[in-house]
C-alpha atoms as a PDB file:
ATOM      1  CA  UNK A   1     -67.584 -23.078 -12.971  1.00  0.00           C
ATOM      2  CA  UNK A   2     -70.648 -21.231 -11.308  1.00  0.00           C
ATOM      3  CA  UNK A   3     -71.879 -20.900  -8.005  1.00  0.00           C
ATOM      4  CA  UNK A   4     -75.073 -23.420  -7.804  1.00  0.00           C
ATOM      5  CA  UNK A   5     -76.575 -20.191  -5.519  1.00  0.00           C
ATOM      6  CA  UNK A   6     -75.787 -16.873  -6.842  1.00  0.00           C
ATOM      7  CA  UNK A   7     -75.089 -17.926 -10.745  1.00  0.00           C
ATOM      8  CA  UNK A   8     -71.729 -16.113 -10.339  1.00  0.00           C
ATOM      9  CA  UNK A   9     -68.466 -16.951 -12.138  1.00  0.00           C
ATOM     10  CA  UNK A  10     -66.228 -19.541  -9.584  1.00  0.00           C
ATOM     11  CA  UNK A  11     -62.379 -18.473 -10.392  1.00  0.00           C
ATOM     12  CA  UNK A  12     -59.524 -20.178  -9.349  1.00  0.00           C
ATOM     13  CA  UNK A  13     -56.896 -18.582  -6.890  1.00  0.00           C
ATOM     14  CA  UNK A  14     -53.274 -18.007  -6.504  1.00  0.00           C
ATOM     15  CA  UNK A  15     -51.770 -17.537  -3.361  1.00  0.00           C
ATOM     16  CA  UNK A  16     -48.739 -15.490  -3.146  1.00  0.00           C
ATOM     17  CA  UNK A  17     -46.227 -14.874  -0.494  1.00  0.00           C
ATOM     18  CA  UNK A  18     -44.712 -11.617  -0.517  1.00  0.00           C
ATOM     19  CA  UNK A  19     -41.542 -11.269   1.764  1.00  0.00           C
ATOM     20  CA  UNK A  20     -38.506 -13.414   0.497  1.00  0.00           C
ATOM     21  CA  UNK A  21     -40.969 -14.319  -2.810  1.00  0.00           C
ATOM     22  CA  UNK A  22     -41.387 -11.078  -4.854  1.00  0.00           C
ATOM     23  CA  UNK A  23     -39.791  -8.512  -1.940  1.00  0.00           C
ATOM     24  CA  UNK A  24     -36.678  -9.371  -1.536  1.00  0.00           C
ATOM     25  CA  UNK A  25     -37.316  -9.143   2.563  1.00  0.00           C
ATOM     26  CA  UNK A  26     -33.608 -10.484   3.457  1.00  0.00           C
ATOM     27  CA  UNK A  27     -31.585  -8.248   1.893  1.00  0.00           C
ATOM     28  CA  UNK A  28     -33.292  -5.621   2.796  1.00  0.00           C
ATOM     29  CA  UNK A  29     -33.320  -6.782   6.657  1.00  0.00           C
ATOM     30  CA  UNK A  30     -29.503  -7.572   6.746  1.00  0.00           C
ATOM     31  CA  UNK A  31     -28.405  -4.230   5.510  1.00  0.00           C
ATOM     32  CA  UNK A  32     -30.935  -2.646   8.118  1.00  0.00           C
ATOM     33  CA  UNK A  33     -29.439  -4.900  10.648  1.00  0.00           C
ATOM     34  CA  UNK A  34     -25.837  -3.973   9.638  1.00  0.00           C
ATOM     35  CA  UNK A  35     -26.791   0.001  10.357  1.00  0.00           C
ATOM     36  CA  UNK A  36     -28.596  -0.553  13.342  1.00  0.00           C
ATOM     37  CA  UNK A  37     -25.862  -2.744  14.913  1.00  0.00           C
ATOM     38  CA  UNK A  38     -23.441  -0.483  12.947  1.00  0.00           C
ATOM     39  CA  UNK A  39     -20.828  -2.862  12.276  1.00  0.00           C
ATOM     40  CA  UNK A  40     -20.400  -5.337   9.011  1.00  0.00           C
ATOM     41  CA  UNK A  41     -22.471  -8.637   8.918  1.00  0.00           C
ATOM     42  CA  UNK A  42     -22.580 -12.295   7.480  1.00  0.00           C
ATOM     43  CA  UNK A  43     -24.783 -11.161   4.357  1.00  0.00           C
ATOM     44  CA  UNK A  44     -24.185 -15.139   3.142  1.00  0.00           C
ATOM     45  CA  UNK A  45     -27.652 -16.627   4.000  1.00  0.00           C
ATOM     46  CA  UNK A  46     -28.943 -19.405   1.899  1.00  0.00           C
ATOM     47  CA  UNK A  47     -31.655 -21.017   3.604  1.00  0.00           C
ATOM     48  CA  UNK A  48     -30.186 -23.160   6.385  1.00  0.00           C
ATOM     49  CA  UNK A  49     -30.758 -23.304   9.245  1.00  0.00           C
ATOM     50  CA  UNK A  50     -33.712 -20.713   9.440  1.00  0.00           C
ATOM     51  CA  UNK A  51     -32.892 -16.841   9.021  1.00  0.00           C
ATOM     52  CA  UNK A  52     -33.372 -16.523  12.739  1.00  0.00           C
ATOM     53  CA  UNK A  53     -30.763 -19.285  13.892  1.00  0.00           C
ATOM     54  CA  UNK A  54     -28.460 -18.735  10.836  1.00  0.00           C
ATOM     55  CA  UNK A  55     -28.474 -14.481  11.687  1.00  0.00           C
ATOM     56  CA  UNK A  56     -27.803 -15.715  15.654  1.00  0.00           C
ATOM     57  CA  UNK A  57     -25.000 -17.701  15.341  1.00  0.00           C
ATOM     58  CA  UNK A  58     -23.128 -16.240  12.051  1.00  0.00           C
ATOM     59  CA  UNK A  59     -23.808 -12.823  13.309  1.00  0.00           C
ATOM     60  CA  UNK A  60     -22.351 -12.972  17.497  1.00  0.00           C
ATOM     61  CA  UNK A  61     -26.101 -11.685  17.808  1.00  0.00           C
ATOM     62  CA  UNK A  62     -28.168 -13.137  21.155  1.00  0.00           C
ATOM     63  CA  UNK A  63     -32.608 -13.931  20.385  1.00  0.00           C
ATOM     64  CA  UNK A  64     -33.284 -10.721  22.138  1.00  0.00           C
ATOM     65  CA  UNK A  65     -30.924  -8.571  19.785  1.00  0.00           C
ATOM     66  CA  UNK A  66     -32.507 -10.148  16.665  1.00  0.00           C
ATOM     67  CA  UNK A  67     -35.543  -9.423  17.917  1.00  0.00           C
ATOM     68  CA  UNK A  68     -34.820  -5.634  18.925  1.00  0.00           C
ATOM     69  CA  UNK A  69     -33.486  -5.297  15.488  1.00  0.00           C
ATOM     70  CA  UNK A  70     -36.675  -6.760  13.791  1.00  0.00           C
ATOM     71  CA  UNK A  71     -38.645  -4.409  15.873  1.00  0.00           C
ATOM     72  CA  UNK A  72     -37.065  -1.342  15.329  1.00  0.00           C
ATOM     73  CA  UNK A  73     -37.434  -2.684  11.403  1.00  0.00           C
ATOM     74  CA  UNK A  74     -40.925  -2.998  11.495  1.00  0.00           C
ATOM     75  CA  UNK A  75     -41.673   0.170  13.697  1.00  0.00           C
ATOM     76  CA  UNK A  76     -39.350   2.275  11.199  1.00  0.00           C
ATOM     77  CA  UNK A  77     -41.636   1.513   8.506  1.00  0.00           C
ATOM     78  CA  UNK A  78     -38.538  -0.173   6.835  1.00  0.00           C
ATOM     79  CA  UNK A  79     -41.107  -2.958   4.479  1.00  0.00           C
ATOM     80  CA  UNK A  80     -42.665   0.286   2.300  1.00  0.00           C
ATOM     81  CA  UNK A  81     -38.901   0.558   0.965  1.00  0.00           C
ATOM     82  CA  UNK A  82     -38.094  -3.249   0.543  1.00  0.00           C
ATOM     83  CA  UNK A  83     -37.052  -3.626  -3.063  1.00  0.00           C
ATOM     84  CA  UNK A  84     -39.338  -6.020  -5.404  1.00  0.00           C
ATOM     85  CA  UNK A  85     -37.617  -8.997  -7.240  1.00  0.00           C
ATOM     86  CA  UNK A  86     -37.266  -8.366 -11.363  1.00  0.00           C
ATOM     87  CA  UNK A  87     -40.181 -10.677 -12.914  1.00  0.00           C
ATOM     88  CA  UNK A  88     -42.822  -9.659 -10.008  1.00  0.00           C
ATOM     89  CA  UNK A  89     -44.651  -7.644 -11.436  1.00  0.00           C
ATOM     90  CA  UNK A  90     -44.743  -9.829 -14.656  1.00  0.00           C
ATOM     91  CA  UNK A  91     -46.039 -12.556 -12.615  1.00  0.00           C
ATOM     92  CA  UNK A  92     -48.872 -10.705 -11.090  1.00  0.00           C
ATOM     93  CA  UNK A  93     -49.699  -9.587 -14.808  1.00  0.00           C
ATOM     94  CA  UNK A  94     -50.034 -13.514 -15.840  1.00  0.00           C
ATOM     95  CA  UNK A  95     -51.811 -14.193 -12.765  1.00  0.00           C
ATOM     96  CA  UNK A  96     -54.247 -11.962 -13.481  1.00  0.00           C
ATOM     97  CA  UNK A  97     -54.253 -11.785 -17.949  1.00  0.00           C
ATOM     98  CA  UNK A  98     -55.647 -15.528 -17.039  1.00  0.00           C
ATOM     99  CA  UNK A  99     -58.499 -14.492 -14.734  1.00  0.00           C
ATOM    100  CA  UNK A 100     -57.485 -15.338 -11.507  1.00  0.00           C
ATOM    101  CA  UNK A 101     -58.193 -14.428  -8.135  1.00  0.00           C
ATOM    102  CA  UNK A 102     -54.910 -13.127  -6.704  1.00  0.00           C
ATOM    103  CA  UNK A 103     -54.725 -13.704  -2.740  1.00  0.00           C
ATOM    104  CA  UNK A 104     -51.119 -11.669  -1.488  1.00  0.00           C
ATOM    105  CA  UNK A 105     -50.167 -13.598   1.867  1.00  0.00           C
ATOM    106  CA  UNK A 106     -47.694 -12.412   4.703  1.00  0.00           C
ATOM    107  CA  UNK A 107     -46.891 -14.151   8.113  1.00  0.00           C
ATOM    108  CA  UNK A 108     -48.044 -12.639  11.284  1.00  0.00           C
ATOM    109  CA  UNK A 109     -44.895 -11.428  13.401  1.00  0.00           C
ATOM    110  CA  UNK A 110     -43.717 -12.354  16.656  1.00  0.00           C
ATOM    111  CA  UNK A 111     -44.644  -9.023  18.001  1.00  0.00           C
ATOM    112  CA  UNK A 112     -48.027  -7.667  16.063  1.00  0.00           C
ATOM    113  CA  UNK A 113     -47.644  -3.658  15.262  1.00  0.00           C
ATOM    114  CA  UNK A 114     -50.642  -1.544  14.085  1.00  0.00           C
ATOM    115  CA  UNK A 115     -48.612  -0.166  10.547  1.00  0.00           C
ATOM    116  CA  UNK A 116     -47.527  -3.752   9.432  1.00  0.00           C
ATOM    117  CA  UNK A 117     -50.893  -4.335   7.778  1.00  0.00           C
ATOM    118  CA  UNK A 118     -50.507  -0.590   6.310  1.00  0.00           C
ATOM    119  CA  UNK A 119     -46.853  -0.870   5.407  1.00  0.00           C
ATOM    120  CA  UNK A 120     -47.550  -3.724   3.351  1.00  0.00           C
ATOM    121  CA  UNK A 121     -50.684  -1.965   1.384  1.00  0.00           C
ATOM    122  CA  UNK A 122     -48.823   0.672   0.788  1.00  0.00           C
ATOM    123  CA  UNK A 123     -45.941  -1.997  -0.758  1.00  0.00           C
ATOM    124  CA  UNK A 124     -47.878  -3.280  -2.709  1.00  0.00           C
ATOM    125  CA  UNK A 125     -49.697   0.060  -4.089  1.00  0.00           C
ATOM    126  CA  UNK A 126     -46.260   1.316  -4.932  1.00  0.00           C
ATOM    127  CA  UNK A 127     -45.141  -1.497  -7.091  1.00  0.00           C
ATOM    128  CA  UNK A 128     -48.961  -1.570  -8.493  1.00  0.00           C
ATOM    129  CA  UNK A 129     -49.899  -5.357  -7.313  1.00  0.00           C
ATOM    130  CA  UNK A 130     -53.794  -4.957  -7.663  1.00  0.00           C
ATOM    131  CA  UNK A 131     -55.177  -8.264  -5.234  1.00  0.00           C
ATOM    132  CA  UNK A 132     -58.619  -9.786  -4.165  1.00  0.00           C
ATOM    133  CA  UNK A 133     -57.643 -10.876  -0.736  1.00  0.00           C
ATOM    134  CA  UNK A 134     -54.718 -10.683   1.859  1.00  0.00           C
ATOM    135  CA  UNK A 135     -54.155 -13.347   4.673  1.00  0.00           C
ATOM    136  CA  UNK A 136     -51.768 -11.852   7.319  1.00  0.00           C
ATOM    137  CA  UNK A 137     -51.381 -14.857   9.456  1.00  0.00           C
ATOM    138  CA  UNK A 138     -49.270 -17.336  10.856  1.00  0.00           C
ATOM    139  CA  UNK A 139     -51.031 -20.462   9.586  1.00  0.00           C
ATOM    140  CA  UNK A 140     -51.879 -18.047   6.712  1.00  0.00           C
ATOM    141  CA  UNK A 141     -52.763 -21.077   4.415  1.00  0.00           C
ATOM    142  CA  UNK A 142     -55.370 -22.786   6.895  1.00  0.00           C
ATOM    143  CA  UNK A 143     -56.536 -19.335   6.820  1.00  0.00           C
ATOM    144  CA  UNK A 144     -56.475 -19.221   3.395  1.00  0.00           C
ATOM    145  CA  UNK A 145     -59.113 -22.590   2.474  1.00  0.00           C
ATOM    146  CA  UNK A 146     -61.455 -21.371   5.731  1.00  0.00           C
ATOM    147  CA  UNK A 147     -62.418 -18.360   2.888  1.00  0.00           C
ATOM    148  CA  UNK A 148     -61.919 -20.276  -0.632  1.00  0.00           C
ATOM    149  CA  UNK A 149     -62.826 -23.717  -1.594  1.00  0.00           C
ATOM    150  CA  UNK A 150     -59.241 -25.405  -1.335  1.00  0.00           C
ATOM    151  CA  UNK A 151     -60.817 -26.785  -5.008  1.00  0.00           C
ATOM    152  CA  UNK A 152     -60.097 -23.415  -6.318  1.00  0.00           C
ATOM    153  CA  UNK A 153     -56.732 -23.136  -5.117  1.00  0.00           C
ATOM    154  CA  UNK A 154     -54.358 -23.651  -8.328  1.00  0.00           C
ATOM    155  CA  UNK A 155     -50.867 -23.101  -6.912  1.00  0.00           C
ATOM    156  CA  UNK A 156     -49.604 -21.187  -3.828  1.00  0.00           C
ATOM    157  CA  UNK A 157     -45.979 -19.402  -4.273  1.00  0.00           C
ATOM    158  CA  UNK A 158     -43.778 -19.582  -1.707  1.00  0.00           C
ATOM    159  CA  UNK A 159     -40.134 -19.005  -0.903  1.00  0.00           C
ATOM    160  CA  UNK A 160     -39.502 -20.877   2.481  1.00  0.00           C
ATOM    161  CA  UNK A 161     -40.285 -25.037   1.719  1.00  0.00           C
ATOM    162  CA  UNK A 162     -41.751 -25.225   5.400  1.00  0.00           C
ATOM    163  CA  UNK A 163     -44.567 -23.187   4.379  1.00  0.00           C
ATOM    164  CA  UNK A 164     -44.717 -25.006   1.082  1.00  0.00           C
ATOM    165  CA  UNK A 165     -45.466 -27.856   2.774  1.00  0.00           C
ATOM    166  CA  UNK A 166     -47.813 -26.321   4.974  1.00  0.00           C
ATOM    167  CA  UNK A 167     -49.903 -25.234   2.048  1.00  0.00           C
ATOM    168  CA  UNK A 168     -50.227 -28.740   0.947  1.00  0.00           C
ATOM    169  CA  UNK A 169     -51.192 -30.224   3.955  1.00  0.00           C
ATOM    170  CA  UNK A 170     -53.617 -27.283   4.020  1.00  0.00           C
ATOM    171  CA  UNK A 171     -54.860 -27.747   0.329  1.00  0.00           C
ATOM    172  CA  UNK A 172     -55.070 -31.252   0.274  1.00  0.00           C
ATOM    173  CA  UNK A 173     -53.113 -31.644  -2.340  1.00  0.00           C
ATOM    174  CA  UNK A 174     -49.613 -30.437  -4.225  1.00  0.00           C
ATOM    175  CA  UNK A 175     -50.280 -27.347  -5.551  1.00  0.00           C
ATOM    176  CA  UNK A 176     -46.759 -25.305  -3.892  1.00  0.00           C
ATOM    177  CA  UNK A 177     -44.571 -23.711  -5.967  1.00  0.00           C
ATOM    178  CA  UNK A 178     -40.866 -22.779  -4.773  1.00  0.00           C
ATOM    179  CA  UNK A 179     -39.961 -19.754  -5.275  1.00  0.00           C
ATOM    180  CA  UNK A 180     -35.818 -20.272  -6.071  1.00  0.00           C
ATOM    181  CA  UNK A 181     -34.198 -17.212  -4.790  1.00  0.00           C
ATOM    182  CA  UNK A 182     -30.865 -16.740  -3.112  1.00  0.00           C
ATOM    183  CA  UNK A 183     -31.650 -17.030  -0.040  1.00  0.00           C
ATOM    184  CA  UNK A 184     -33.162 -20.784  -0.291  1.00  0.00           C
ATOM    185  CA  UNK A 185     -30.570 -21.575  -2.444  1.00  0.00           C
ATOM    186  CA  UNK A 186     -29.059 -24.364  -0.496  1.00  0.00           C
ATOM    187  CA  UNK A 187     -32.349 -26.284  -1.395  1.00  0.00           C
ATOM    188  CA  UNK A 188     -31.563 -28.110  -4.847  1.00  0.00           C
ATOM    189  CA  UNK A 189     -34.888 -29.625  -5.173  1.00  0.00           C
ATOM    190  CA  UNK A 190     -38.273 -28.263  -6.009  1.00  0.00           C
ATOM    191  CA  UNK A 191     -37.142 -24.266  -6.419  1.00  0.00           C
ATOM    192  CA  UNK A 192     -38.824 -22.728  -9.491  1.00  0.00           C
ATOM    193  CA  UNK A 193     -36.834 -19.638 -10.807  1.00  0.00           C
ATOM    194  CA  UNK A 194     -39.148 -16.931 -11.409  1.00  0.00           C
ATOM    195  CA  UNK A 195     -38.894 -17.098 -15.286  1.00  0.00           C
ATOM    196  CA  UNK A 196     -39.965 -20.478 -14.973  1.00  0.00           C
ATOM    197  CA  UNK A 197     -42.714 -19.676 -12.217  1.00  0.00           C
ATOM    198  CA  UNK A 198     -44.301 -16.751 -14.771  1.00  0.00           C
ATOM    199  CA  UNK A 199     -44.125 -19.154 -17.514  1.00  0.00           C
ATOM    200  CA  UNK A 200     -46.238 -21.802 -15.855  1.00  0.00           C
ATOM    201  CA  UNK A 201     -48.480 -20.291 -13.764  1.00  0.00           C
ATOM    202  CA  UNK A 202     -51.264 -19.435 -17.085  1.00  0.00           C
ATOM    203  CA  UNK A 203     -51.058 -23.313 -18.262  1.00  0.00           C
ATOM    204  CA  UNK A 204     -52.097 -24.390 -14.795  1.00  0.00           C
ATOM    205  CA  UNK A 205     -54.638 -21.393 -14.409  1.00  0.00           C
ATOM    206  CA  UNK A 206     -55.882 -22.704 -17.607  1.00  0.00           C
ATOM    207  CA  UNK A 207     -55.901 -25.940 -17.252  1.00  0.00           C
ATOM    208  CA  UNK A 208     -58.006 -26.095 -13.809  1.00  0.00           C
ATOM    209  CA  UNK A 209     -60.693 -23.996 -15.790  1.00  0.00           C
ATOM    210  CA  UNK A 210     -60.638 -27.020 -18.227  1.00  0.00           C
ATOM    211  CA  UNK A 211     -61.300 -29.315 -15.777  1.00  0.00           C
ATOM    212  CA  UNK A 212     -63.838 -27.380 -13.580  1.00  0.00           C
ATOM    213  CA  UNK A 213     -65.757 -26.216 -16.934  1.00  0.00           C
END
């Protein structure tokens, strides 16, 4: 497809969610959480109720604790050292080996720090995820079709299903992928494992550019 104005090639995009999706974000945070408290934790999350409420009650840990903890995580620069999920990088290499625009999303936290936006750059230079956009939002996938044609949008990766569905209703149309992971694992519908996410992503990359010819 070409741009009727400019003559320029029209690619499709891939969103992709990075914390709890290719960084495993969870993990990371409950062994943080563990020190900072400096007692053992519940490490059991798998998906229900949300991280928040599960961490609260499993935990003997009040909002404003949880909170403090995910504070001192984000001001201690703790996301440059979160540790990647095996197949990431392979993922990002299939995104990209079938000529798609990559898009890298991330929520917007409760409490908004200057080095979050850094932090995660520097992430993702580390584990060498070149991109051609980053939303950092919390309605990151209304964000997302305000700058790209929600026609273009092939598939958004996600691991949480609320934001699945929230790409859908943004997109118009199904286009979420699951990302299955342990931490959604109480979910026995719809989660992709990431062999299975790597493997389909080109035949759907391929298939819009079929279609949109």
């Amino acid at each position: 497809m070409l741009c009727s104005n400019c003559g320029e090639l029209i690619r499709p995009v891939v969103a992709l969610d990075i914390d709890g999706t290719i960084g495993d974000y969870h993990g990371h945070f409950l062994h943080f959480a563990a020190q900072w408290l400096g007692r053992d934790l519940d490490m059991g999350y798998h998906g229900n109720p949300s991280f928040r409420e599960w961490f609260a009650l499993h935990n003997n840990v009040s909002t404003e604790q949880f909170r403090a903890i995910k504070l001192a995580y984000r001001q201690g620069g703790m996301k440059r050292s979160m540790p990647i999920y095996s197949g990431s990088n392979e993922l990002v290499h299939e995104i990209q080996k079938h000529d798609a625009e990559l898009w890298v999303t991330t929520t917007r936290p409760y409490l908004s720090l200057d080095n979050i936006v850094p932090d995660t750059v520097e992430w993702l230079r580390r584990h060498e995820i070149e991109y051609d956009g980053m939303l950092f939002d919390e309605d990151k996938y209304h964000q997302l079709v305000e700058r790209v044609d929600p026609q273009r949008v092939v598939a958004v990766i996600d691991d949480l299903p609320e934001m699945c569905d929230a790409a859908e209703e943004a997109v118009g149309r199904n286009i979420a992928i699951m990302m299955g992971t342990l931490y959604n694992s109480h979910i026995h519908i719809r989660r992709s494992t990431m062999y299975d996410v790597i493997a389909g992503i080109g035949p759907l990359i391929d298939d819009w550019k079929v279609l949109n010819a």
